[in-house]
Protein backbone atom coordinates (compact mmCIF):
# COMPACT_ATOMS: atom_id res chain seq x y z
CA UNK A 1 90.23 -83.17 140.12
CA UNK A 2 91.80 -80.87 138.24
CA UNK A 3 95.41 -79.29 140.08
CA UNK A 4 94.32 -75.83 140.19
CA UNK A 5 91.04 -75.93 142.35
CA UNK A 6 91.19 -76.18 145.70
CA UNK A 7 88.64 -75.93 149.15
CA UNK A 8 89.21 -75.18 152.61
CA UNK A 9 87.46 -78.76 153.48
CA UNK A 10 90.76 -80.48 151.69
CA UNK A 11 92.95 -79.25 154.16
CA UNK A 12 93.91 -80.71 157.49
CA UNK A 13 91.82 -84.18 156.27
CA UNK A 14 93.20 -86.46 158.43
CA UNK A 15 90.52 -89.30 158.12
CA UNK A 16 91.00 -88.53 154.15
CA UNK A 17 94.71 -88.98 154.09
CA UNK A 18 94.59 -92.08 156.45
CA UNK A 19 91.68 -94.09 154.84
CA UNK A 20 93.77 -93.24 151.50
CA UNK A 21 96.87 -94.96 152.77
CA UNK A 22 95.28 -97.74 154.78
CA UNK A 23 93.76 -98.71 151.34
CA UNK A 24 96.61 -98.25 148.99
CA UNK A 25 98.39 -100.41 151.65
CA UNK A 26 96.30 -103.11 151.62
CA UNK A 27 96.25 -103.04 148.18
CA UNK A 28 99.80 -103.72 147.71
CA UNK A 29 100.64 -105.95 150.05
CA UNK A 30 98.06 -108.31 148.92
CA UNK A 31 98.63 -107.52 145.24
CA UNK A 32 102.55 -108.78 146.00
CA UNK A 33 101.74 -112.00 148.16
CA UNK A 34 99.88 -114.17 146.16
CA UNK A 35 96.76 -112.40 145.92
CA UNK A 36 96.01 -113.18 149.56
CA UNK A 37 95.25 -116.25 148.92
CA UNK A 38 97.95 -117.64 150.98
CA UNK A 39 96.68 -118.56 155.20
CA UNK A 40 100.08 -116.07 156.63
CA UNK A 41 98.84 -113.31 154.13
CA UNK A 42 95.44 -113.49 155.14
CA UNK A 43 96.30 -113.24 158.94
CA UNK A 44 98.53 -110.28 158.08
CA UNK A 45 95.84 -108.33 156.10
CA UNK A 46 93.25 -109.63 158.93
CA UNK A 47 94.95 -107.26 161.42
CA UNK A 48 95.35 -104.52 159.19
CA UNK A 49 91.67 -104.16 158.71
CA UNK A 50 90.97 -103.76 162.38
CA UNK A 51 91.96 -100.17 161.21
CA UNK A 52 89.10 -99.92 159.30
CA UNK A 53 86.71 -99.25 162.13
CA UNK A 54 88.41 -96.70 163.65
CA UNK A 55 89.25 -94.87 160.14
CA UNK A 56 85.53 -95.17 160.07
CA UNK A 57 84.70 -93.35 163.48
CA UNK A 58 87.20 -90.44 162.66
CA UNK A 59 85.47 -89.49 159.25
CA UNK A 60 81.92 -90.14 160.66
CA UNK A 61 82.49 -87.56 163.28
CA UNK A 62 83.86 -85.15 160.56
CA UNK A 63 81.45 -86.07 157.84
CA UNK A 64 78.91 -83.65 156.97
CA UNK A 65 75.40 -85.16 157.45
CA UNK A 66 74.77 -85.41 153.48
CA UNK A 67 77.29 -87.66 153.35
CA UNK A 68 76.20 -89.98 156.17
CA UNK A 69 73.49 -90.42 154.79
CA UNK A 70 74.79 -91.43 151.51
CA UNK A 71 77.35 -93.39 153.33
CA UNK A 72 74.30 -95.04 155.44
CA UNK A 73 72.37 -96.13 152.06
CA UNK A 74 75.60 -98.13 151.23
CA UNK A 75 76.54 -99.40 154.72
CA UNK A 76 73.08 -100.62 156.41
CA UNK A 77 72.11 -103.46 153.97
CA UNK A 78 75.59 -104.97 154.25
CA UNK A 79 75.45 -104.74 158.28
CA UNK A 80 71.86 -106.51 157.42
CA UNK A 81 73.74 -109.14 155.78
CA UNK A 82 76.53 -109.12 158.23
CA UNK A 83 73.43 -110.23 161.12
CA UNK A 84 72.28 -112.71 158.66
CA UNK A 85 75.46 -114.77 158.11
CA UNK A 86 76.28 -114.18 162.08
CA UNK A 87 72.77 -115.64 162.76
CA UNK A 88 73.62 -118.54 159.99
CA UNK A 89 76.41 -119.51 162.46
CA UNK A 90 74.89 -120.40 165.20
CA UNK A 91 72.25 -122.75 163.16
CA UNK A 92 74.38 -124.94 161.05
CA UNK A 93 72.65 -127.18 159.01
CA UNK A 94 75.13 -130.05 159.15
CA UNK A 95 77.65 -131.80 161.43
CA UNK A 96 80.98 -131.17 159.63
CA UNK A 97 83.04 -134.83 160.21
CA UNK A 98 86.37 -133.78 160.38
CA UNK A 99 89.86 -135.58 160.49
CA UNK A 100 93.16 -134.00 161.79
CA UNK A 101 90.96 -130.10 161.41
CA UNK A 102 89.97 -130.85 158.00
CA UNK A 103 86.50 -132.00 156.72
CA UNK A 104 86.05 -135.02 156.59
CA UNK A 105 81.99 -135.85 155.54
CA UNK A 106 78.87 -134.12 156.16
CA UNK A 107 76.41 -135.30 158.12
CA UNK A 108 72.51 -133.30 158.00
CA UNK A 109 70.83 -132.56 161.45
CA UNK A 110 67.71 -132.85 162.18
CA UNK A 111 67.58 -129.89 164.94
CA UNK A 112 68.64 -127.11 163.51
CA UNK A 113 65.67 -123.84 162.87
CA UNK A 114 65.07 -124.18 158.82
CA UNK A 115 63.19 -121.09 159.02
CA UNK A 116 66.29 -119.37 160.36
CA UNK A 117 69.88 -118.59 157.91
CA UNK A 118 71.93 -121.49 158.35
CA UNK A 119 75.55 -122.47 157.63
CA UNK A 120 77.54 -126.17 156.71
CA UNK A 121 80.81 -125.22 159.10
CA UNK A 122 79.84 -121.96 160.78
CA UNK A 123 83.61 -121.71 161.82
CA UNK A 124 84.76 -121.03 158.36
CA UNK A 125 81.48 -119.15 157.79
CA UNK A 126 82.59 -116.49 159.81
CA UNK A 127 86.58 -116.55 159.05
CA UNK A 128 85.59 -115.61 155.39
CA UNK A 129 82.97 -113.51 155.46
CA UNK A 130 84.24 -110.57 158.24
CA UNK A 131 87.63 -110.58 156.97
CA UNK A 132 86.30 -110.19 153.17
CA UNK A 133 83.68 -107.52 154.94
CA UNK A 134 87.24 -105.90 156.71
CA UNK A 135 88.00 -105.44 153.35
CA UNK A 136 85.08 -104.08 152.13
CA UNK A 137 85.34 -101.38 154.66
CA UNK A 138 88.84 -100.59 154.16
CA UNK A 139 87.68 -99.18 150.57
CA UNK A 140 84.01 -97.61 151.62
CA UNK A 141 86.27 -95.52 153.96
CA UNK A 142 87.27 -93.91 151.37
CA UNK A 143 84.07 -92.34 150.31
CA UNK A 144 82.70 -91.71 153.87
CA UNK A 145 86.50 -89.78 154.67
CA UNK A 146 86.35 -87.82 151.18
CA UNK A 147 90.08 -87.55 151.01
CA UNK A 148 91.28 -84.16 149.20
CA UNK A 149 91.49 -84.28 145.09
CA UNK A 150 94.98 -84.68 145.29
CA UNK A 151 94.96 -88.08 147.33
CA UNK A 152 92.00 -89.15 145.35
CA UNK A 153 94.72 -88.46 142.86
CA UNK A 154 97.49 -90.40 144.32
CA UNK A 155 95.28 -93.55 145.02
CA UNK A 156 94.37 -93.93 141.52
CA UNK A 157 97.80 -93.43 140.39
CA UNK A 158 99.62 -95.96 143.03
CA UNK A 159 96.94 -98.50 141.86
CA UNK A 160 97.26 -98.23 138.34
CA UNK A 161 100.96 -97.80 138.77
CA UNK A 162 101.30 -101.08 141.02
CA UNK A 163 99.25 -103.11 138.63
CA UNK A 164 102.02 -101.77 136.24
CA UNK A 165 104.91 -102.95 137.75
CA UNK A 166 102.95 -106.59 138.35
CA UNK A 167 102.28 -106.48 134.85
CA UNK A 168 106.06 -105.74 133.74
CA UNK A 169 107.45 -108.19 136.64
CA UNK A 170 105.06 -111.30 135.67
CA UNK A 171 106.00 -110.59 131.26
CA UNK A 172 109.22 -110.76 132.32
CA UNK A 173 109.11 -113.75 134.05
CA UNK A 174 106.67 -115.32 131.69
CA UNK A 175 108.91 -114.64 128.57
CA UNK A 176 111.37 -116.00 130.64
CA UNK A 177 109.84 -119.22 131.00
CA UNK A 178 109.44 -119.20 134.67
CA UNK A 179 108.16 -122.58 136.68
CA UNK A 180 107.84 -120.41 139.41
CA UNK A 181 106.22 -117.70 141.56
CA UNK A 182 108.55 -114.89 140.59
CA UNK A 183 111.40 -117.21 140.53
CA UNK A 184 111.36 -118.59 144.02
CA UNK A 185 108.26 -119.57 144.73
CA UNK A 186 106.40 -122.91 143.94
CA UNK A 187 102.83 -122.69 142.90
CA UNK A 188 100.01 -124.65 143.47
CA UNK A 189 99.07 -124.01 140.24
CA UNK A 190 100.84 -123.86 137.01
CA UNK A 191 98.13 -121.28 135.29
CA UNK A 192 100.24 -118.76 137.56
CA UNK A 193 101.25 -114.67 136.38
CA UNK A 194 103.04 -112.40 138.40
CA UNK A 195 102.76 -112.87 142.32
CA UNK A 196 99.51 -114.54 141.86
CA UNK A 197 98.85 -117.85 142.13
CA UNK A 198 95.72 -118.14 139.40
CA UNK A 199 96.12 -116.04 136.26
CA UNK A 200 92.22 -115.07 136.12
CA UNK A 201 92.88 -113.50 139.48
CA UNK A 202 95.86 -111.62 138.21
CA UNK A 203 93.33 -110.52 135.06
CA UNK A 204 90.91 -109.15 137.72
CA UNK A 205 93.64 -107.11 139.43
CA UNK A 206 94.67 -106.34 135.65
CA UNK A 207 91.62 -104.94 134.63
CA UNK A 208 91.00 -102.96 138.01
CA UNK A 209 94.35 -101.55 137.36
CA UNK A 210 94.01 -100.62 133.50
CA UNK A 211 90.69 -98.39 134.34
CA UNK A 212 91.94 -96.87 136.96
CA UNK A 213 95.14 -95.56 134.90
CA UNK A 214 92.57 -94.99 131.90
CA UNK A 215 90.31 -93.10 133.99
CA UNK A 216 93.20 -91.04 135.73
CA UNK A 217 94.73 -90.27 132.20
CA UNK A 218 91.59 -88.93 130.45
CA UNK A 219 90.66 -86.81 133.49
CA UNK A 220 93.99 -84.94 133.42
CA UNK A 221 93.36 -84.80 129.38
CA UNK A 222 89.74 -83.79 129.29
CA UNK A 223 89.28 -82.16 132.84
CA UNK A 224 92.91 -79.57 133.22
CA UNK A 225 93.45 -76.28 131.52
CA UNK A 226 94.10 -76.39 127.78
CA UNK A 227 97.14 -74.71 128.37
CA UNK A 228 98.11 -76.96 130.61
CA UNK A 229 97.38 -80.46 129.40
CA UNK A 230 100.71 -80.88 127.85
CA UNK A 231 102.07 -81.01 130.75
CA UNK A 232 100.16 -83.50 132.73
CA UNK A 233 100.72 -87.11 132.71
CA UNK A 234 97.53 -88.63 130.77
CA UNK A 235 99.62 -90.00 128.15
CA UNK A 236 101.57 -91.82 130.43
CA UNK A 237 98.44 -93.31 132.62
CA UNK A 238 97.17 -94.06 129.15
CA UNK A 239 100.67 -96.19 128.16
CA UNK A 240 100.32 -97.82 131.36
CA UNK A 241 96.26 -99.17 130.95
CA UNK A 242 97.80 -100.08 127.49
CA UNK A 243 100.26 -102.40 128.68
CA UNK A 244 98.22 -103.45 131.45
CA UNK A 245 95.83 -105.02 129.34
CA UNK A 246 98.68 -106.96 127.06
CA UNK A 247 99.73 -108.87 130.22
CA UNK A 248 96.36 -110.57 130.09
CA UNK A 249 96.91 -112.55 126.67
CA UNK A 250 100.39 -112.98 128.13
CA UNK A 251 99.63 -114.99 131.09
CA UNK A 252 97.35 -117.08 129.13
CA UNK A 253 93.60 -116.44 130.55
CA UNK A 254 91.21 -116.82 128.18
CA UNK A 255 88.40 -114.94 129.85
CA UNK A 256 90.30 -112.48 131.32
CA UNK A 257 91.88 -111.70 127.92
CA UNK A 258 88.27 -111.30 126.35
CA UNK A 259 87.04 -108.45 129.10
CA UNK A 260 90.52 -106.73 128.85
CA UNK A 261 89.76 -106.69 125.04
CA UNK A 262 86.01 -104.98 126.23
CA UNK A 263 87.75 -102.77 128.47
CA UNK A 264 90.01 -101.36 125.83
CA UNK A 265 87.00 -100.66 123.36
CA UNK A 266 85.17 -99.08 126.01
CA UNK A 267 88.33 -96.94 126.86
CA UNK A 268 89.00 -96.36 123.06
CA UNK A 269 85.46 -94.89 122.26
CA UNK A 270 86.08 -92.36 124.91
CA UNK A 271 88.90 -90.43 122.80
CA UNK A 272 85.84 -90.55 120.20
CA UNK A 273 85.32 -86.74 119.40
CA UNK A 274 81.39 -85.81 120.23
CA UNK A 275 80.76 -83.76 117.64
CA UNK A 276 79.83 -84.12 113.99
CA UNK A 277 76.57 -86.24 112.75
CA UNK A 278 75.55 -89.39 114.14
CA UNK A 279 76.30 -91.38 110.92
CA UNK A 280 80.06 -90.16 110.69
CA UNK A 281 80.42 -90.63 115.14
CA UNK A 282 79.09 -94.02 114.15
CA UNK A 283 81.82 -94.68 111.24
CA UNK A 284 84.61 -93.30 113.27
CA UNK A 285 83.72 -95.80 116.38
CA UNK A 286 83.61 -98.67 113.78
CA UNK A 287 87.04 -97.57 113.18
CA UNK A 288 87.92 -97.21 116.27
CA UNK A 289 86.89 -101.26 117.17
CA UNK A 290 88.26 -102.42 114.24
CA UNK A 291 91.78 -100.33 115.37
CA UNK A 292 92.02 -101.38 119.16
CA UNK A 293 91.11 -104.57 118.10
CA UNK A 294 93.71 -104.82 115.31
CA UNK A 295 96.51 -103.47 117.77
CA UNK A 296 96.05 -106.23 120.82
CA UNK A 297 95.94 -109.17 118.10
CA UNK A 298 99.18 -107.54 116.55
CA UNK A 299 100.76 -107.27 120.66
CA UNK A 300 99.60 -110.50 121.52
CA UNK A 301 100.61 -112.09 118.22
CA UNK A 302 104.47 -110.44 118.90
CA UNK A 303 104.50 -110.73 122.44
CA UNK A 304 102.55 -113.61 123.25
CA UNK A 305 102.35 -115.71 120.68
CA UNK A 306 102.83 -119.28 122.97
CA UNK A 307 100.48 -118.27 125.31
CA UNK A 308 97.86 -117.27 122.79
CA UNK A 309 98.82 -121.14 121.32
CA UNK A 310 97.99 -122.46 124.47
CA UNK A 311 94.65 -120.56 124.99
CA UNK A 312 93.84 -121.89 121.09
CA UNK A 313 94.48 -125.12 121.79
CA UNK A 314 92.93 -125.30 125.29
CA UNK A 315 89.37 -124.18 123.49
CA UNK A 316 89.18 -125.99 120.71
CA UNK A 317 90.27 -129.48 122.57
CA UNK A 318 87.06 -128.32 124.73
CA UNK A 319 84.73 -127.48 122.14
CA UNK A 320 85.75 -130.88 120.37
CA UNK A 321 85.20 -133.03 123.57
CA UNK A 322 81.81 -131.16 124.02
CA UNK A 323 81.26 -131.94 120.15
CA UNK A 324 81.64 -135.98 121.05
CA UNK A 325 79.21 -135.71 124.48
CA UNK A 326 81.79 -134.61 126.71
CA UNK A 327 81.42 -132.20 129.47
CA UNK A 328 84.18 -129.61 127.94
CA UNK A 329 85.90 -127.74 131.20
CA UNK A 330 83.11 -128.85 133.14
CA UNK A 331 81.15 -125.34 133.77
CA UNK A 332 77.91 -126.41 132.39
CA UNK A 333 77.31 -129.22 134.68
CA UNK A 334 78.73 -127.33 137.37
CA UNK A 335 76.07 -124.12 136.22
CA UNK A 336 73.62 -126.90 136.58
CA UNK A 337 73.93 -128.27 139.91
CA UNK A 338 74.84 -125.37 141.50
CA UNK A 339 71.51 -123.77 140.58
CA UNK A 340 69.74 -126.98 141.56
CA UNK A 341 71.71 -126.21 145.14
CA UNK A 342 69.94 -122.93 145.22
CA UNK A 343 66.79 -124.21 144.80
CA UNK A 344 67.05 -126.35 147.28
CA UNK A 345 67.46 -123.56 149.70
CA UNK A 346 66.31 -120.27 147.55
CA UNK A 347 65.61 -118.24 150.80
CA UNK A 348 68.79 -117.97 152.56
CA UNK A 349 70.98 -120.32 150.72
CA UNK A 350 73.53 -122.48 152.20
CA UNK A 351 75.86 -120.25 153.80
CA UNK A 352 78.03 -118.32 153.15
CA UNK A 353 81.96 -120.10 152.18
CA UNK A 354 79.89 -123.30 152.33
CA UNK A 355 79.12 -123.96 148.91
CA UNK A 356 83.11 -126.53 149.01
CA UNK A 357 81.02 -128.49 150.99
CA UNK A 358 77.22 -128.46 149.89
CA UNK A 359 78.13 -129.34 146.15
CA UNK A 360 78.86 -132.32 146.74
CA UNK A 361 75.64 -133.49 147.85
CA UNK A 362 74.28 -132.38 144.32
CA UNK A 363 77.35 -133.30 142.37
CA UNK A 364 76.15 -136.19 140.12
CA UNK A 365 78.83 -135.66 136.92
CA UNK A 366 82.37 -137.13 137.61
CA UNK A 367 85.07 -134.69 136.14
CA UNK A 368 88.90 -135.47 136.59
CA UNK A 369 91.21 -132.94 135.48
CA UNK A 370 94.41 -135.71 134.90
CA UNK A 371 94.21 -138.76 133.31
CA UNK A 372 95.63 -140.60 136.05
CA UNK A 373 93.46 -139.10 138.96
CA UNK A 374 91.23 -141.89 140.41
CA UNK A 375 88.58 -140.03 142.53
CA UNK A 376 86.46 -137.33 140.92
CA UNK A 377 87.26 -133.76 141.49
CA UNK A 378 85.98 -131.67 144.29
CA UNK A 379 85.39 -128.05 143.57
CA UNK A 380 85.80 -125.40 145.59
CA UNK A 381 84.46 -122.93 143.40
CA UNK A 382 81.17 -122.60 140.96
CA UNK A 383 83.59 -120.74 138.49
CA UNK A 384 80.79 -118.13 138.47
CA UNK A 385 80.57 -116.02 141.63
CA UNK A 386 76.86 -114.84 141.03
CA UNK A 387 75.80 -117.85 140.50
CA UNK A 388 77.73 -119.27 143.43
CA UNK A 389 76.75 -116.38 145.69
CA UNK A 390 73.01 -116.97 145.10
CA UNK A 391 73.05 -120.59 146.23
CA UNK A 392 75.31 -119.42 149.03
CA UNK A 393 73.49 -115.99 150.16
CA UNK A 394 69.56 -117.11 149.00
CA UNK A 395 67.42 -114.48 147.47
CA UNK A 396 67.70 -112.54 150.93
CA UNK A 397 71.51 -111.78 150.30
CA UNK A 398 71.05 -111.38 147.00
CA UNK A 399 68.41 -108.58 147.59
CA UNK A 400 70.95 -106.85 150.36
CA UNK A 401 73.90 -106.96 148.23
CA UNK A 402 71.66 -105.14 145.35
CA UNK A 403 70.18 -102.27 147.93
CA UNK A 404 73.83 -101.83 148.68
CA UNK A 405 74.92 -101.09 145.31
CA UNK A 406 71.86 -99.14 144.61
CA UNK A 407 73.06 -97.46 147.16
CA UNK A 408 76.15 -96.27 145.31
CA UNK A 409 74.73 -95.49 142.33
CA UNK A 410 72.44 -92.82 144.14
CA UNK A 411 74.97 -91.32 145.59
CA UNK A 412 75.23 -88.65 143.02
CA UNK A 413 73.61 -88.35 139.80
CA UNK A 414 74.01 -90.41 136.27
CA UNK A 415 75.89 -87.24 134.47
CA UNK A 416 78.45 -87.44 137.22
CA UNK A 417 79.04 -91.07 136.61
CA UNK A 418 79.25 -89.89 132.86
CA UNK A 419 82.61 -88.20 133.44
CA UNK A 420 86.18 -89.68 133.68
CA UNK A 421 87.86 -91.24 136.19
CA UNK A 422 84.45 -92.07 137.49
CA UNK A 423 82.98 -93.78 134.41
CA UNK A 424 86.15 -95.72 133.46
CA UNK A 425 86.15 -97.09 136.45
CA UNK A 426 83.08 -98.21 136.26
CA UNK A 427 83.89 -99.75 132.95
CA UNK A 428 86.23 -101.74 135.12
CA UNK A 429 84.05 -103.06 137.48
CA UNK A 430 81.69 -104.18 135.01
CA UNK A 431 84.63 -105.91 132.86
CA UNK A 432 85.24 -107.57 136.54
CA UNK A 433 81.68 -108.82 136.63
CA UNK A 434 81.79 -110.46 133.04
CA UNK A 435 84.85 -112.36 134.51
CA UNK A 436 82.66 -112.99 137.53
CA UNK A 437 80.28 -115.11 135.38
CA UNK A 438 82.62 -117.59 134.43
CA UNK A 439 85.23 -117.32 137.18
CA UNK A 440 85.69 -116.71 140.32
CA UNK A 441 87.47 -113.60 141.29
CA UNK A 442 85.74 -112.60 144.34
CA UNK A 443 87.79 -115.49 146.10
CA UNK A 444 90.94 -113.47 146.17
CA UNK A 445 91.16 -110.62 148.71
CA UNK A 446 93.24 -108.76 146.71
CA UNK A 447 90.64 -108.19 143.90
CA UNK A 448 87.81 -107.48 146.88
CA UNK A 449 89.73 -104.66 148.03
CA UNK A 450 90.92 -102.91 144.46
CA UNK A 451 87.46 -103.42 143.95
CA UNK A 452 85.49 -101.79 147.08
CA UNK A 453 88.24 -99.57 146.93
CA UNK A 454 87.82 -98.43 143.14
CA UNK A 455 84.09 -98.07 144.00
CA UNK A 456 84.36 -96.03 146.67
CA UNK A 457 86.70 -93.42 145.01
CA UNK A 458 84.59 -93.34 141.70
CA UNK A 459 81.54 -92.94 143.87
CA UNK A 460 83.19 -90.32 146.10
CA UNK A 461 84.56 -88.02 143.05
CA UNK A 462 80.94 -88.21 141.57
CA UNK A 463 79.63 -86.94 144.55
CA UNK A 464 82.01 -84.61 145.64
CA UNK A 465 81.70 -83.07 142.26
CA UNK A 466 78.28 -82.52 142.27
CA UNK A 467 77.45 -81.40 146.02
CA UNK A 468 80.17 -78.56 145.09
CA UNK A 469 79.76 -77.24 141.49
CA UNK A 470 77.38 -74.57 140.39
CA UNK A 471 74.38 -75.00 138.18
CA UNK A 472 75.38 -75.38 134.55
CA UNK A 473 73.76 -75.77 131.55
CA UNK A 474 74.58 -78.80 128.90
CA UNK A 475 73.28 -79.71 125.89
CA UNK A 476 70.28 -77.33 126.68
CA UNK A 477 69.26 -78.95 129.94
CA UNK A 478 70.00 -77.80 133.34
CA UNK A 479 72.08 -79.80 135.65
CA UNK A 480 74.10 -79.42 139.26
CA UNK A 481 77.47 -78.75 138.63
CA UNK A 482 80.00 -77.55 136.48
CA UNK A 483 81.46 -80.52 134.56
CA UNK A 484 85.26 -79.16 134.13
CA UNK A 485 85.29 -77.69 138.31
CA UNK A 486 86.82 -81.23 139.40
């Protein structure tokens, strides 16, 4: 990725530089209105992936055949899993009462084919699922188009520097003392940052954003001329994944806090030099931990300080009412019976989006998050989206979402994934899937496409760089590719 090489194939990229902007698009819009997670916003970005498909016929017809059939490894299990959950709709396992178009009750049949997928509301089933899979596609296009270095380039950058600006926007307003939505808006919920509704959805943006800025800033720094790297923006990508991940202990999410805090020491042990013995490497990562973990208690402690209160205070009231036989936040029981869903239908699961209504035939604990509430809380979420996606998908989906992503990863070779932005972003999406196990990011569309999108690019750079570099020899062994080319 480096500014000085260049290719005939980067020029005259059409698919490249529309698949780049139909993503970063997408990406802001639904960054800036709540997430997505709002029905007008979700309409809006519904239309915009009908581009997607045709993005997709322009850069298969330009595609060299390599890449199709990388791009077909990724693609085919998740259009198996696509004919799964359309199948699931037309068997639903239950009559959906409803009252005014909302549900109402369940009610099981006795006619539907249990050897078959099935679904609770195959309406909804099929909402959710094709416009979350219109988003998917929005960010594979980017690998199957393989836009030129330098919009590879400016993706990373407008993502990174978006999540910036959110970042700067939702401290200010949080410092502030805002009761609202950046000032205007009135949220459903009062654990809001920025223009998102949920902070732990705001952390999963957060953390998208800080790798890819990371990732962007030690390419230029370890990947440009030596002459040149004074003149190349890395420190300020790096500022930006710095301040990035302080906005996490300032809006107050606990978990999302914690994986920033992984992120960072994942990011920090990068700059680690990788020479010298293993004993003093060893010492100077110690040091390293020790720093980056010194510097965000010392930002959050300045900056942050009620927030971090309230994050305190919220655990250890938990861990005291789990101490006395409570049920803390609830996400053990909730762990429990949602597994106990899945094993009541391990094959093909529930359906997908159905799990708001199939919990409740398991849900045995009452939880009530005020006081004053008098029925028992329905949840809409497992607040872990494997977990949740197992009971919902079975062990077929399950299998098909793993083929996909083994379908990424042999796209090119491990060194390649070794080398920055690739392997920061990587970091990133596995910082996102720690979240996953005791959130539930996946439910906001904005995160879905950062994330396909992020995926896509890391995977595309990895590849491009080693279909095109020469043999080269490192530490002794013989590998495709010249590791400074890109």
């Amino acid at each position: 990725m480096s500014p000085s090489s260049s290719h005939p194939a980067d020029r005259g990229n059409l698919p490249g530089i529309l698949a780049t902007w139909h993503a970063l698009a997408a990406i802001v819009f639904l960054s800036w209105c709540f997430g997505g997670m709002e029905p007008r916003t979700r309409m809006i970005a519904a239309f915009w992936c009908l581009g997607a498909p045709v993005i997709t016929w322009f850069a298969w017809r330009r595609a060299e055949a390599s890449l199709r059939i990388r791009f077909l490894r990724i693609v085919l299990p998740l259009v198996a899993l696509s004919l799964v959950v359309l199948i699931s709709a037309f068997n639903p396992s239950m009559r959906l009462l409803t009252a005014a178009g909302q549900p109402a009750g369940l009610v099981a049949r006795n006619d539907y084919l249990r050897f078959l997928p099935s679904t609770v509301w195959p309406a909804d089933t099929i909402e959710d699922f094709f416009f979350k899979a219109g988003l998917i596609l929005v960010g594979l296009n980017i690998f199957l188009a393989n836009p030129s270095r330098w919009h590879q380039r400016l993706l990373l950058a407008g993502i990174a520097g978006n999540t910036a600006i959110l970042a700067c926007v939702g401290s200010l307003y949080k410092l502030a003392g805002a009761t609202k939505i950046l000032g205007i808006v009135s949220s459903p919920n009062q654990h809001f940052f920025a223009s998102f509704v949920y902070y732990n959805h705001w952390g999963g943006v957060a953390v998208l954003g800080a790798a890819a800025a990371a990732g962007l800033g030690l390419d230029y720094h370890r990947h440009g001329h030596r002459d040149a790297r004074r003149n190349t923006p890395a420190l300020l990508f790096g500022v930006a994944a710095l301040f990035i991940l302080i906005s996490l202990p300032m809006s107050g999410a606990r978990a999302s806090s914690a994986v920033g805090a992984v992120l960072a020491i994942v990011v920090a042990l990068r700059l680690l030099p990788q020479r010298g013995t293993a004993t003093h490497r060893g010492l100077i990562a110690a040091i390293f931990t020790v720093a980056v973990i010194g510097l965000i208690t010392t930002m959050t402690f300045f900056f942050a300080r009620e927030p971090a209160d309230f994050m305190v205070r919220k655990t250890a009231t938990q861990l005291a009412d789990l101490r006395t036989g409570g049920i803390g936040d609830a996400r053990l029981p909730v762990y429990q019976e949602t597994w106990e869903l899945f094993l009541q239908q391990p094959v093909f699961g529930w359906g997908w989006h159905s799990y708001r209504y199939a919990f409740r035939r398991v849900q045995m604990f009452e939880f009530k998050m005020q006081t004053e509430q008098k029925e028992m809380s329905v949840f809409l979420d497992a607040h872990n989206d494997w977990l949740q996606l197992l009971a919902e998908l079975g062990l077929v989906g399950a299998l098909l979402g793993l083929a996909s992503l083994v379908g990424v990863a042999r796209v090119a070779a491990g060194c390649w994934w070794r080398m920055s932005p690739s392997f920061e972003i990587l970091a990133g999406l596995g910082c996102l899937g720690l979240l996953a196990l005791v959130d539930f990011p996946f439910a906001c569309p904005a995160i879905v496409v950062t994330a396909s999108t992020l995926l896509a690019a890391a995977a595309g750079i990895a590849c491009r760089r080693e279909r095109r570099a020469p043999q080269e020899r490192i530490g002794g062994v013989f590998i495709r590719g010249q590791p400074n080319s890109d």
